[in-house]
Protein backbone atom coordinates (compact mmCIF):
# COMPACT_ATOMS: atom_id res chain seq x y z
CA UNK A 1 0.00 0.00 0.00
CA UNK A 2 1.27 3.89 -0.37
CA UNK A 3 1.21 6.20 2.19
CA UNK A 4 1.94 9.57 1.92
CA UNK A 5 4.07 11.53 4.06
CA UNK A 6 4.58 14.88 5.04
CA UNK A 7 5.83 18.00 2.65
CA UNK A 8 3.78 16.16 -0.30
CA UNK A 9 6.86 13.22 -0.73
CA UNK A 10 5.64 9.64 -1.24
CA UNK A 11 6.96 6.69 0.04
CA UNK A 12 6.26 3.03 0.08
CA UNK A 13 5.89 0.80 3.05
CA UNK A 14 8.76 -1.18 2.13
CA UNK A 15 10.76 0.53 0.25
CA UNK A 16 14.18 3.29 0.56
CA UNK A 17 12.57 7.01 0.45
CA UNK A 18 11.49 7.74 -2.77
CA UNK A 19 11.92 11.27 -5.01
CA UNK A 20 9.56 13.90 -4.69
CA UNK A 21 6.89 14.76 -7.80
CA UNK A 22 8.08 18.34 -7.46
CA UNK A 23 11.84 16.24 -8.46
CA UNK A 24 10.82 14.03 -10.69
CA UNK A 25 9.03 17.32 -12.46
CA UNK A 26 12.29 19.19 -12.71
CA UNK A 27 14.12 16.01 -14.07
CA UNK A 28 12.19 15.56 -16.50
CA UNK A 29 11.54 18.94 -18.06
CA UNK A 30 14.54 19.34 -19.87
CA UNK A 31 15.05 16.12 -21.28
CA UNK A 32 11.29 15.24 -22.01
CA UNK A 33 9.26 17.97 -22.78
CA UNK A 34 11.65 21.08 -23.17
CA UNK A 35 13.18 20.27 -26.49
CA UNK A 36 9.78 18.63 -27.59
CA UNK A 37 8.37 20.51 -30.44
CA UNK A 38 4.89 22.45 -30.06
CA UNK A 39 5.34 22.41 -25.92
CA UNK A 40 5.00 25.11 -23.93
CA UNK A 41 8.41 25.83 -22.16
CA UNK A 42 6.70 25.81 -18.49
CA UNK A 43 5.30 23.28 -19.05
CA UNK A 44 5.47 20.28 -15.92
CA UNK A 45 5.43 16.15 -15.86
CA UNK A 46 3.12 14.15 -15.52
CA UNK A 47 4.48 10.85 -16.05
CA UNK A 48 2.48 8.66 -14.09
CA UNK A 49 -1.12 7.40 -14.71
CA UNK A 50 -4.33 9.24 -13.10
CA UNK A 51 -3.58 8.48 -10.03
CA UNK A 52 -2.46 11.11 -7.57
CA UNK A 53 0.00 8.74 -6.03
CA UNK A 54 2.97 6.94 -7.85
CA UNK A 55 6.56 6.08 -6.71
CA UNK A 56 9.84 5.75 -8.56
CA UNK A 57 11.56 2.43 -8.55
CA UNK A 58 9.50 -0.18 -7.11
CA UNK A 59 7.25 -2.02 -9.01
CA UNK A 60 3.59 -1.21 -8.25
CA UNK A 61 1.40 -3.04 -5.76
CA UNK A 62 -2.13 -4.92 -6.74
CA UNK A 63 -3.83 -2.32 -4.88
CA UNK A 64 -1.76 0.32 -6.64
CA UNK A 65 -2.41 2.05 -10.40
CA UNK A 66 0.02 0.91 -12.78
CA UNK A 67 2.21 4.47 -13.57
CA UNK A 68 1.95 5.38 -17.14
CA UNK A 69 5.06 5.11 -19.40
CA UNK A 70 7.08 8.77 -19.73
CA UNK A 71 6.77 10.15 -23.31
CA UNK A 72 10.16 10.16 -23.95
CA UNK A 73 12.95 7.70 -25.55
CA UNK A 74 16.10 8.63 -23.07
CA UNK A 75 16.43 4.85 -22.15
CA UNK A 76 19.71 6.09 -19.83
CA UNK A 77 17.40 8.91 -17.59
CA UNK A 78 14.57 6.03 -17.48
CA UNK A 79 17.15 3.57 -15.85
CA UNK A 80 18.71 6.11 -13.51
CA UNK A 81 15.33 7.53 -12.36
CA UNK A 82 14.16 3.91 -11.89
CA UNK A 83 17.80 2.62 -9.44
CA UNK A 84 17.46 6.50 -7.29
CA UNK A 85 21.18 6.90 -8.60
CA UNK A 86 21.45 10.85 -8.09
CA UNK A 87 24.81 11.01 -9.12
CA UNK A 88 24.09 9.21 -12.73
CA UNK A 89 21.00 11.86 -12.77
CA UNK A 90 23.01 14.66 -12.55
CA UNK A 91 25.78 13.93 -14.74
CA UNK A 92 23.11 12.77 -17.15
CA UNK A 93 21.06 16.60 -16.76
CA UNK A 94 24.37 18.26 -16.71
CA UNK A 95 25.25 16.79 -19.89
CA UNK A 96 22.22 18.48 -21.63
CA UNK A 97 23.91 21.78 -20.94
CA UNK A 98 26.13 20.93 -23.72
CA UNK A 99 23.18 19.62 -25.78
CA UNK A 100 21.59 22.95 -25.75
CA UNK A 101 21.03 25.42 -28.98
CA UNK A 102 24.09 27.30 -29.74
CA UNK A 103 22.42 30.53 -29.02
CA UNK A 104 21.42 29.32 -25.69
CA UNK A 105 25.21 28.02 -24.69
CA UNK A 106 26.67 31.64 -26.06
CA UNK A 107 23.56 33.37 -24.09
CA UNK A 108 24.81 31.21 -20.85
CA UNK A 109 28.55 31.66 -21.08
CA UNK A 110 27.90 35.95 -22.07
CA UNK A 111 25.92 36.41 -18.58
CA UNK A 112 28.93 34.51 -17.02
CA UNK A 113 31.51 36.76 -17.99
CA UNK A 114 29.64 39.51 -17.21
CA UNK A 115 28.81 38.12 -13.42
CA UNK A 116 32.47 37.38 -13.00
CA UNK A 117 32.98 34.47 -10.61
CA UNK A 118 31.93 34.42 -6.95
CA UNK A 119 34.39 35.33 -4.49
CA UNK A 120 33.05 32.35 -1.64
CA UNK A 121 33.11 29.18 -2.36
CA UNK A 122 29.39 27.25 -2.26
CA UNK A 123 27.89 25.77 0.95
CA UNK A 124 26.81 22.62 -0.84
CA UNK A 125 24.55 20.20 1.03
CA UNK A 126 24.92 20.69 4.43
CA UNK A 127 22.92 17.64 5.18
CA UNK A 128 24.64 14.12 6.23
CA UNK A 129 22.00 12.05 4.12
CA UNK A 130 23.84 9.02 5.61
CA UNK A 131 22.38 9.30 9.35
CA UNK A 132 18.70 10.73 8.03
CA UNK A 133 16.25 9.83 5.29
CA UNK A 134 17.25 11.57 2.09
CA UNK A 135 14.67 14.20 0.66
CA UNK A 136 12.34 14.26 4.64
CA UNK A 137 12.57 17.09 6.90
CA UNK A 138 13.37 15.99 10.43
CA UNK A 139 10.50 16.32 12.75
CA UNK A 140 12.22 16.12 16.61
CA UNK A 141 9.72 16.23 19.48
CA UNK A 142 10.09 18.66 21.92
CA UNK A 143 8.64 16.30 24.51
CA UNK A 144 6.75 12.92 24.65
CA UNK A 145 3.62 14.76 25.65
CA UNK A 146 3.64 17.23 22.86
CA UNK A 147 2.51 17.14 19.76
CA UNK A 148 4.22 19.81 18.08
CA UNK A 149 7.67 19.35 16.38
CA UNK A 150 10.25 21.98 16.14
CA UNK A 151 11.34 23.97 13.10
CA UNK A 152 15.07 23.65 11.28
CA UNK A 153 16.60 26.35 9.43
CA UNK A 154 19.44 27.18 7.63
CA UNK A 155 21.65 30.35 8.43
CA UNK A 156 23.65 31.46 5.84
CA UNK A 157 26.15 34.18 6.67
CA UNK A 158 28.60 36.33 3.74
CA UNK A 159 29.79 38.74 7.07
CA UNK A 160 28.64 42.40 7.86
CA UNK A 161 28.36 44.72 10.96
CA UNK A 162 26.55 41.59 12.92
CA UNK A 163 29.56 39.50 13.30
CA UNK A 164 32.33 41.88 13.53
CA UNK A 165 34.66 42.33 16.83
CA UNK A 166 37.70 44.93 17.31
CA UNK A 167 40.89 44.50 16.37
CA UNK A 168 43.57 43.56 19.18
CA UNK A 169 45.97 46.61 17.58
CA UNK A 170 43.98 49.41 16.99
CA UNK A 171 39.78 48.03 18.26
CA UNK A 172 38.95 48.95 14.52
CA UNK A 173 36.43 46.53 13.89
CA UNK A 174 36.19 43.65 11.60
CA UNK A 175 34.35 40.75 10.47
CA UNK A 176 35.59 37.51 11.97
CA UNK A 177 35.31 34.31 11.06
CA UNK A 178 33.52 31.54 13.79
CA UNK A 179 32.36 34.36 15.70
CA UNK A 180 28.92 34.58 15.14
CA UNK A 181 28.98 30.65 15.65
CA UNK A 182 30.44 30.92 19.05
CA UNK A 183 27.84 34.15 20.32
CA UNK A 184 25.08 31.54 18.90
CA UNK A 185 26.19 28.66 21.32
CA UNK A 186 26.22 31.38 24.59
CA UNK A 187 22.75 32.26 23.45
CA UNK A 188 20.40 30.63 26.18
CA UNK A 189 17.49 31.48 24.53
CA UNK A 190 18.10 30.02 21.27
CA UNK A 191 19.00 26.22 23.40
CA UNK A 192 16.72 26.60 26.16
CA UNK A 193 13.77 27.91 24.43
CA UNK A 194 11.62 24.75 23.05
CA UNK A 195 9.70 27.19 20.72
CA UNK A 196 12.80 28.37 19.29
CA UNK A 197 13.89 26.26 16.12
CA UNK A 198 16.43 24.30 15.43
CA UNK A 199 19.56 25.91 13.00
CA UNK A 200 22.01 25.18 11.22
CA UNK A 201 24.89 28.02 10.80
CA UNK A 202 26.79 28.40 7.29
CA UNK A 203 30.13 30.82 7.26
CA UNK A 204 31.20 31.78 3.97
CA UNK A 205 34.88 32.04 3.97
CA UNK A 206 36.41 33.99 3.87
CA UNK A 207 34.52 37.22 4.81
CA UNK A 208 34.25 40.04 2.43
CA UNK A 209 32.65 43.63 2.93
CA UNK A 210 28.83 43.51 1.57
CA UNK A 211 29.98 46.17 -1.12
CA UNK A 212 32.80 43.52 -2.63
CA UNK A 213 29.67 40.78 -3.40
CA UNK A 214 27.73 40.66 -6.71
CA UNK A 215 25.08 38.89 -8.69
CA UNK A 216 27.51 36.07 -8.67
CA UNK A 217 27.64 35.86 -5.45
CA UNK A 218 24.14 36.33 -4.43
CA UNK A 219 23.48 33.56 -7.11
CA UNK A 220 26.07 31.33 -4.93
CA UNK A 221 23.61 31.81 -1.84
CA UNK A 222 20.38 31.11 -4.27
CA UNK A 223 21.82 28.37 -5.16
CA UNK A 224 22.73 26.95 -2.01
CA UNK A 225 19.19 27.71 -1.18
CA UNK A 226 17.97 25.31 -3.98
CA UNK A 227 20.50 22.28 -2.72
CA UNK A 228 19.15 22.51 0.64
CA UNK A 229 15.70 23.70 0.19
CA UNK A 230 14.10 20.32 1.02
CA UNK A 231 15.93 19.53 4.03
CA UNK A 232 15.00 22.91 6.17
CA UNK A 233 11.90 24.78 7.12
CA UNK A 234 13.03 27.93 6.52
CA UNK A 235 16.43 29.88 5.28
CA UNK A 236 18.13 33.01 7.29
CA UNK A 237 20.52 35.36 5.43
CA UNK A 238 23.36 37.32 7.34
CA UNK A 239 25.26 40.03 5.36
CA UNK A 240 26.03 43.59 5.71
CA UNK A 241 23.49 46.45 5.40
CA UNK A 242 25.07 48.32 2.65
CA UNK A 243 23.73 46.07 -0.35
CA UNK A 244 21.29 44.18 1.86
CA UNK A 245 18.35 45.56 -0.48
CA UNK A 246 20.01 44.83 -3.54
CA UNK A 247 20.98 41.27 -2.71
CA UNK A 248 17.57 40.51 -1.22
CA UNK A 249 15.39 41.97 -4.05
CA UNK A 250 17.78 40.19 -6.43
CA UNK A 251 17.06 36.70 -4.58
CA UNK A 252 13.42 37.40 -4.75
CA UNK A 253 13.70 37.40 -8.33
CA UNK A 254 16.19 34.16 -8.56
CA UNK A 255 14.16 32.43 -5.92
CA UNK A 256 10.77 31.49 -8.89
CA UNK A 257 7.62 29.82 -6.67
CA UNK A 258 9.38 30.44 -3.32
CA UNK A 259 7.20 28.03 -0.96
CA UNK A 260 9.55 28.52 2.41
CA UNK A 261 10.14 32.05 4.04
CA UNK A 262 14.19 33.33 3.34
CA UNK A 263 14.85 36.30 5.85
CA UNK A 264 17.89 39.10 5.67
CA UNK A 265 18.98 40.39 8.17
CA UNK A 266 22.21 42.46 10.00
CA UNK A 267 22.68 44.74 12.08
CA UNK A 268 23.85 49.05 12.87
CA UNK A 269 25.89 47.51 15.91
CA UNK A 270 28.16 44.18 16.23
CA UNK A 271 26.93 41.48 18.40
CA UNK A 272 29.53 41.68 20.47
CA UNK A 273 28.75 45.07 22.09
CA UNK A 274 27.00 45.20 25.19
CA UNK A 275 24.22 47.40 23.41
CA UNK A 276 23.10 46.22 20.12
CA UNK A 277 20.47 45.12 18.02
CA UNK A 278 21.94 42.36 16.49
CA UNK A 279 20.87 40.26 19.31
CA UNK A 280 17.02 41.09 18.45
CA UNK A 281 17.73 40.91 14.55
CA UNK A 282 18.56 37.32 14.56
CA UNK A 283 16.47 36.10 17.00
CA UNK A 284 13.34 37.59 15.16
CA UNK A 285 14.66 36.60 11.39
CA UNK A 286 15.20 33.01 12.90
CA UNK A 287 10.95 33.03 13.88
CA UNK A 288 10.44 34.08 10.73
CA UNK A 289 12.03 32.01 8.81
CA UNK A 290 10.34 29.16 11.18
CA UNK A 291 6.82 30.36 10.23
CA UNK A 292 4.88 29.46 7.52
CA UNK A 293 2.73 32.28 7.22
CA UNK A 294 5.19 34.73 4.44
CA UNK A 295 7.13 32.18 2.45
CA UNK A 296 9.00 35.06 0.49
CA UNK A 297 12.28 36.64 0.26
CA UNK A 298 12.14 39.13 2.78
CA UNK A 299 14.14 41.63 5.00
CA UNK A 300 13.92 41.81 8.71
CA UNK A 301 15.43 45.10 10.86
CA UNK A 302 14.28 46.64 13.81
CA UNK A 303 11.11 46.00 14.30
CA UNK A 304 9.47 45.42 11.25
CA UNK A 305 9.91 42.82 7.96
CA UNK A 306 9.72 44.40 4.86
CA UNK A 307 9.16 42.32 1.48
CA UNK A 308 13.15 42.57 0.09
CA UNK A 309 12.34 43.62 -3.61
CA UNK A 310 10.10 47.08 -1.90
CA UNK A 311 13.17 47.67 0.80
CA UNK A 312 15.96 50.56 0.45
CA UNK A 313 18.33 51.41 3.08
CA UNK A 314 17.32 54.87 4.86
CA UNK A 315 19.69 55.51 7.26
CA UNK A 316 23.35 55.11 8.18
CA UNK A 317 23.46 55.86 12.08
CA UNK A 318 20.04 55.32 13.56
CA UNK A 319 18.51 51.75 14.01
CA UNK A 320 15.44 51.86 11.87
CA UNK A 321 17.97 51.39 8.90
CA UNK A 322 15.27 50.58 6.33
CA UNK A 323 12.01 51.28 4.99
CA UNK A 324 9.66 50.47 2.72
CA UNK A 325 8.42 53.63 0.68
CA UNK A 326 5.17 52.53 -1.04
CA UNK A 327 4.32 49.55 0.84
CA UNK A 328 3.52 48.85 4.45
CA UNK A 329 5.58 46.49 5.85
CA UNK A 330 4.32 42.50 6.11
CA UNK A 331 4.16 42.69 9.70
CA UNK A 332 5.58 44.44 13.05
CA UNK A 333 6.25 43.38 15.92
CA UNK A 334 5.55 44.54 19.62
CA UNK A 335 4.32 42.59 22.19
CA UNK A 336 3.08 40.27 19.49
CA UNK A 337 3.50 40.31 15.71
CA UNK A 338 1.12 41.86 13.91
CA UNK A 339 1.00 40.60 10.47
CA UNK A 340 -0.65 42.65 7.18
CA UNK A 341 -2.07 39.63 5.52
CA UNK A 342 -3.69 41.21 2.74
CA UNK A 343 -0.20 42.38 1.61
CA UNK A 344 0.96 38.21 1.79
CA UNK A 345 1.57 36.89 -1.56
CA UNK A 346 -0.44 33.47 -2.63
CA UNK A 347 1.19 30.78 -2.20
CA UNK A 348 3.06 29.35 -5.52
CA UNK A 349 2.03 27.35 -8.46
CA UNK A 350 4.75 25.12 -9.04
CA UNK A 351 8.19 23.57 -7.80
CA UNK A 352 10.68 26.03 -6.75
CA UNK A 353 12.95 27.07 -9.72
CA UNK A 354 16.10 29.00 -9.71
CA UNK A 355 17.40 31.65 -12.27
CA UNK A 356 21.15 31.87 -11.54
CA UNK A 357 21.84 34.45 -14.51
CA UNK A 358 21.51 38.20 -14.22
CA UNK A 359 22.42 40.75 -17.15
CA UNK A 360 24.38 43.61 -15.61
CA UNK A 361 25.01 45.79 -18.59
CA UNK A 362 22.55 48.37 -17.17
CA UNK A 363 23.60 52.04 -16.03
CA UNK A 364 21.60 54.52 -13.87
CA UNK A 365 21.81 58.32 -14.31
CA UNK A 366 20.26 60.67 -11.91
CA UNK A 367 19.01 64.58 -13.66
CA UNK A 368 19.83 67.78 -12.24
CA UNK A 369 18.97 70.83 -13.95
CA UNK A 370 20.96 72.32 -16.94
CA UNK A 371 22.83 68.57 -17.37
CA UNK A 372 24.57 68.29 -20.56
CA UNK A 373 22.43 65.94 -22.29
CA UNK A 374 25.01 65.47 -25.17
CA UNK A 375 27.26 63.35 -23.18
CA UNK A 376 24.38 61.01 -22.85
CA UNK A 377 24.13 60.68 -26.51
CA UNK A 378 27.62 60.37 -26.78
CA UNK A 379 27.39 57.47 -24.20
CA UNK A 380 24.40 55.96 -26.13
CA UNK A 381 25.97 55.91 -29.47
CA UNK A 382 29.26 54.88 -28.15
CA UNK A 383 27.87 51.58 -26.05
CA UNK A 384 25.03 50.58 -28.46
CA UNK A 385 24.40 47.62 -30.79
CA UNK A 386 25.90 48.47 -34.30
CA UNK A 387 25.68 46.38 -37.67
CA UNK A 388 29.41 45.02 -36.98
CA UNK A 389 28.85 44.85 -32.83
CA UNK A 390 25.64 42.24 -32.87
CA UNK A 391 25.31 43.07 -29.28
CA UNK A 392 25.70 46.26 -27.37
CA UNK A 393 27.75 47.08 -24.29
CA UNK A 394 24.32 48.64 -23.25
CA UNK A 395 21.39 46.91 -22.17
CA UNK A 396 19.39 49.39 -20.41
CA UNK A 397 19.39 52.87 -19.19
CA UNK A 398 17.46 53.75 -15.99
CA UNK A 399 16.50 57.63 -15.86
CA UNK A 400 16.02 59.25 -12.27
CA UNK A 401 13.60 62.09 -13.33
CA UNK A 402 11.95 64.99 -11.44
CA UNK A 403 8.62 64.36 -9.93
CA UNK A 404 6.09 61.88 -11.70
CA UNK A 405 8.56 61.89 -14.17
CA UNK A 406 9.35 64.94 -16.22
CA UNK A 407 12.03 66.56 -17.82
CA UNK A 408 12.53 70.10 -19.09
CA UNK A 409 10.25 70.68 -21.29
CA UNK A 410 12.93 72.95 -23.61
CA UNK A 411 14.91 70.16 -23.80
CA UNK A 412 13.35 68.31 -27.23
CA UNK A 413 16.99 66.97 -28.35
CA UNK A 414 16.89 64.81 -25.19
CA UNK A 415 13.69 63.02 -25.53
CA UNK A 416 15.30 62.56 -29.44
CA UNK A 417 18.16 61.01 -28.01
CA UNK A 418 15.85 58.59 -25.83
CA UNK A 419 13.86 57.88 -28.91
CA UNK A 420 16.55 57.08 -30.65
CA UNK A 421 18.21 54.69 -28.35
CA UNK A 422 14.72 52.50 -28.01
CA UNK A 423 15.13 52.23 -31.43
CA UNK A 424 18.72 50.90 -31.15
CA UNK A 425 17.39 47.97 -28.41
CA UNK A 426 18.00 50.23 -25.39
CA UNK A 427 15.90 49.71 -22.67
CA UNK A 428 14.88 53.11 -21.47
CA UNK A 429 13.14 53.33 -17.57
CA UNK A 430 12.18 56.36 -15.85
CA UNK A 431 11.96 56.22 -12.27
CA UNK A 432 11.24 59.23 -9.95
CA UNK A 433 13.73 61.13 -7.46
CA UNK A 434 11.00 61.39 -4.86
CA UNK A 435 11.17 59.04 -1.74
CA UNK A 436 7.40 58.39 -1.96
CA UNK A 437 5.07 57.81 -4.98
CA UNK A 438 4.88 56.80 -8.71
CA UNK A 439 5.92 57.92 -12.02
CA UNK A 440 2.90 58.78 -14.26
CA UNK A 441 4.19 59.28 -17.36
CA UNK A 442 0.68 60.30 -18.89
CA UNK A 443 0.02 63.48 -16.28
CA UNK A 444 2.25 66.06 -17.92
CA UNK A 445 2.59 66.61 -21.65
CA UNK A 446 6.47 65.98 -21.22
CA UNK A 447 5.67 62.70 -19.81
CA UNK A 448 3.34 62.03 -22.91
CA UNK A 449 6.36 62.95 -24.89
CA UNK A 450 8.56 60.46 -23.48
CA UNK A 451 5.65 57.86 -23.37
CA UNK A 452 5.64 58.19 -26.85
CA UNK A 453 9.40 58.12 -27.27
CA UNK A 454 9.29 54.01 -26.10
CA UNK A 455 10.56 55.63 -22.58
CA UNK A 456 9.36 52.63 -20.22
CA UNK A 457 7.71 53.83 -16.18
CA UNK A 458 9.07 51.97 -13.07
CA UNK A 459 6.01 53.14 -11.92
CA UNK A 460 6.27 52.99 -8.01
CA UNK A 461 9.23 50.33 -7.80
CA UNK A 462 13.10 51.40 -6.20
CA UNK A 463 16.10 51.78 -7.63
CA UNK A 464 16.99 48.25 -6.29
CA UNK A 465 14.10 46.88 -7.79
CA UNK A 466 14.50 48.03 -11.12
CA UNK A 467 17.82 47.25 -11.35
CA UNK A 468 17.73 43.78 -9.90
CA UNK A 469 14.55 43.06 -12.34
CA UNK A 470 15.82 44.17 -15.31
CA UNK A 471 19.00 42.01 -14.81
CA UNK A 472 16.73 39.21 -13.87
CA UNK A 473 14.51 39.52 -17.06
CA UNK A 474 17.22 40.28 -19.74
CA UNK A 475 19.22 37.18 -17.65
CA UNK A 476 16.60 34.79 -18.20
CA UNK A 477 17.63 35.03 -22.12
CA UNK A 478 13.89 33.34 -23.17
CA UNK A 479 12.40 37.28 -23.41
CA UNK A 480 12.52 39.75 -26.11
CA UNK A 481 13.41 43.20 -25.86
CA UNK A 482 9.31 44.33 -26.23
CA UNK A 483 8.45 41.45 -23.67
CA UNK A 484 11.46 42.87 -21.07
CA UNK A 485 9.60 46.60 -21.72
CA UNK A 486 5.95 45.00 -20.91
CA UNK A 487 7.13 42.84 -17.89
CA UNK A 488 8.24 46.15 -15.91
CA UNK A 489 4.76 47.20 -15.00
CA UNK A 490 4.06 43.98 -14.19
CA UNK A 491 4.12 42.64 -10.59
CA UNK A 492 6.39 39.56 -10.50
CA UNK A 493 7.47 39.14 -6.89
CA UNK A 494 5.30 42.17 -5.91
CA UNK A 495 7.64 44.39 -6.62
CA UNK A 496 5.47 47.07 -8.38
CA UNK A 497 2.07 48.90 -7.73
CA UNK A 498 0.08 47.81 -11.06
CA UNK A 499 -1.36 50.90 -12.44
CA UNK A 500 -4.24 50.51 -12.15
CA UNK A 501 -4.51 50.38 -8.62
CA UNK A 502 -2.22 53.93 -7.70
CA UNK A 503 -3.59 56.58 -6.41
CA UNK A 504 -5.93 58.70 -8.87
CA UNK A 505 -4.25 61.89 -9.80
CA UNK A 506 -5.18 65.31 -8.44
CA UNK A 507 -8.32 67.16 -9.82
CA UNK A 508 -9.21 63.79 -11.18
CA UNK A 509 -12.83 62.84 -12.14
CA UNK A 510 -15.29 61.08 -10.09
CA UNK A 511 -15.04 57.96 -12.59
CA UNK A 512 -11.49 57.81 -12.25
CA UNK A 513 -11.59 57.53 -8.44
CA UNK A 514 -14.51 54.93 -8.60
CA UNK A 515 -12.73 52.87 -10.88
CA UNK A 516 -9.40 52.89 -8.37
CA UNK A 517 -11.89 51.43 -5.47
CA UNK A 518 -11.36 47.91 -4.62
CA UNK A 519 -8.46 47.23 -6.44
CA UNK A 520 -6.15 44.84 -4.31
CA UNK A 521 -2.81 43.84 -5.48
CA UNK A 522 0.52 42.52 -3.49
């Protein structure tokens, strides 16, 4: 007979632990159905018959459906899939990389060179699948008379303000290495607590400031995210507040149909001070991460968690270090926490996928009045696709403008210039200088001018966001330049306001404030 188990894996009475459907899934899409012709690319498995419950490698009980042959002729995956060997698996889906179209192996090995390599080496699986069942998270009573089981997460930490310590010649403080690990084991309340969860603590070594790590390193930490993502409940990330917002909105984006909460977090004062609120910090991002209430990416300081890709840093000496401009934040906390749950995104529709490749040929370039605008044509025609360069230096240009968006209005050559470098397959994004709000693009006449120029609104979204998105979306290397310029108005990871549901603009008509009521988006 089968019986299922917990997290949605099936197993068989007598048999080892078998793979997961949300596995067997992402196994099989490459090999079976992604090269097929006339599929759609998202396209899932389902190679089994009706029946809701199959398993992988044992032959199927009387009482059981017999499971439906794949549709595909890879006799070699068929047999691997069938013995559980992982390692012939892998080397078998590896393989396909070099299997791929040309285009998409030159696509792969450009984003590479322009990530450069990441400066820590990967956490790998930090699971010892030789003492527990592979592919089942551990459920470890607190006591015989209670029925609950505790929570395990994973802490991963790149260094920042929250494990640093002063220097022995000068008290200059610096990261170090195994410190955070040894202020963990004196903290009473993270042993003696039974509500508290269990962890597990990653260092990357060595330590580097938060300013020295890129997309290729923040795809090193999704990626260990993805190796370990069956085995823990929940993931915490530890790095330093400078590029906290960019790394977190970027791992929103890598992180496709998130189902398990992954906090930031860090800290304005090192742990090892007598006042500080690293203490606090950690202890809250680790309850996140153990709930199951906001599986997200999100960002967790002071007192409140933000969503990561609507999070900016605000301030360099106070506590309150970030904010969220056009968003409440997901919850607060007090003497309870107080969650916003119409602000929680649905849960996802699929396995967890993760997009390791971001484009980072963008540039951002912030107005002030009477700028030169013929340097940025200069730049333009200097960095963009020509008939002997196929591809340009220049993949999109992000434009900080005044207000909801304008320019001067005396200024035609420059909305000529933007004109002209849409047409040359130059992403053009305006984004507004002002803390608070949207860009409306269709208010002012200018803004209708560089509507009609192919200029494309961030609408409400931050810098972060638009930065980390468009590398995301030009990364993928499945979009086309019109399909890039639609998806920016389009709420992803909730990144973005839609529209449709800002606020109506001033001296607007009574139909255009009706039509705003109601609207709910994430």
């Amino acid at each position: 007979m089968l019986r299922p188990t917990s997290r949605a894996i099936w197993k068989s009475a007598d048999a080892e632990p078998m793979m997961s459907m949300t596995s067997t899934a992402r196994l099989f899409r490459r090999r079976v159905f992604w090269n097929t012709p006339n599929m759609p690319k998202m396209i899932g498995c389902r190679c089994f018959s009706s029946s809701r419950t199959a398993t992988i490698g044992k032959k199927p009980t009387k009482t059981s459906t017999p499971a439906a042959q794949p549709i595909t002729d890879d006799k070699d995956l068929l047999l691997a899939l069938q013995e559980q060997d992982l390692k012939k698996i892998e080397t078998i889906i590896k393989d396909d990389d070099d299997n791929q179209p040309p285009s998409w192996q030159e696509h792969a090995a450009h984003m590479k060179q322009l990530m450069g390599e990441s400066l820590q080496p990967p956490a790998g699986k930090l699971i010892d699948e030789t003492t527990e069942e592979r592919l089942f998270i551990p459920e470890v009573s607190l006591h015989a008379a209670d029925g609950r089981h505790r929570k395990r997460i994973l802490i991963l930490c790149t260094g920042g303000t929250l494990t640093m310590t002063p220097r022995e010649s000068d008290g200059a403080l610096e990261p170090v290495e195994g410190a955070l690990s040894a202020y963990m084991q004196d903290m009473t309340e993270l042993h003696q607590n039974p509500n508290m969860p269990e962890y597990h603590l990653h260092e990357y070594t060595p330590f580097y400031d938060s300013s020295d790590l890129g997309p290729a390193d923040w795809a090193r930490v999704a990626q260990d995210i993805r190796v370990n993502y069956l085995h823990y409940d929940g993931f915490v990330v530890v790095t330093g507040t400078d590029t906290m917002a960019y790394m977190s909105c970027a791992l929103s984006f890598m992180l496709e149909n998130l189902g398990k909460p992954v906090v930031f977090t860090g800290s304005q004062i090192p742990l090892c001070e007598p006042y500080n609120d690293a203490r606090r910090n950690l202890i809250m991002a680790m309850i996140f991460a153990s709930r199951d209430t906001i599986n997200e990416v999100t960002l967790f300081f002071h007192d409140r968690l933000l969503r990561a890709c609507r999070s900016t840093k605000v301030n360099t000496h106070r506590l309150k270090a970030f904010d969220s401009p056009n968003m409440d934040p997901l919850a607060r906390i007090g003497i309870a926490i107080d969650e916003n749950e119409h602000l929680i995104l649905p849960p996802p529709r699929g396995s967890l996928r993760v997009h390791s490749r971001m484009d980072t040929r963008l540039l951002t370039l912030r107005l002030v009045p009477g700028f030169d605008d013929s340097m940025i044509a200069e730049m333009i025609e200097r960095h963009s696709a020509t008939p002997d360069k196929k591809n340009g230096s220049l993949q999109c240009i992000v434009l900080q403008l005044y207000g909801t968006g304008n320019i001067p209005n005396i200024k035609e050559s420059f909305i000529q210039i933007l004109a002209d470098a849409a047409e040359k397959g130059i992403l053009v994004v305006a984004s507004t200088q002002c803390y608070t709000g949207s860009v409306m693009l269709g208010h002012y006449a200018v803004g209708k001018a560089l509507e009609s120029a192919g200029v494309v609104s961030a609408n409400d979204m931050t810098l972060e966001a638009i930065a980390c998105k468009v590398g995301y979306l030009y990364g993928r290397g499945d979009l086309t330049h019109a399909q890039v310029a639609r998806l920016m108005s389009v709420s992803l990871r909730g990144e973005v306001t839609p529209s449709d549901a800002l606020s109506p603009p001033p001296l607007s008509s009574a139909y255009q404030r009706a039509i705003r009521k109601g609207k709910t988006y994430y």
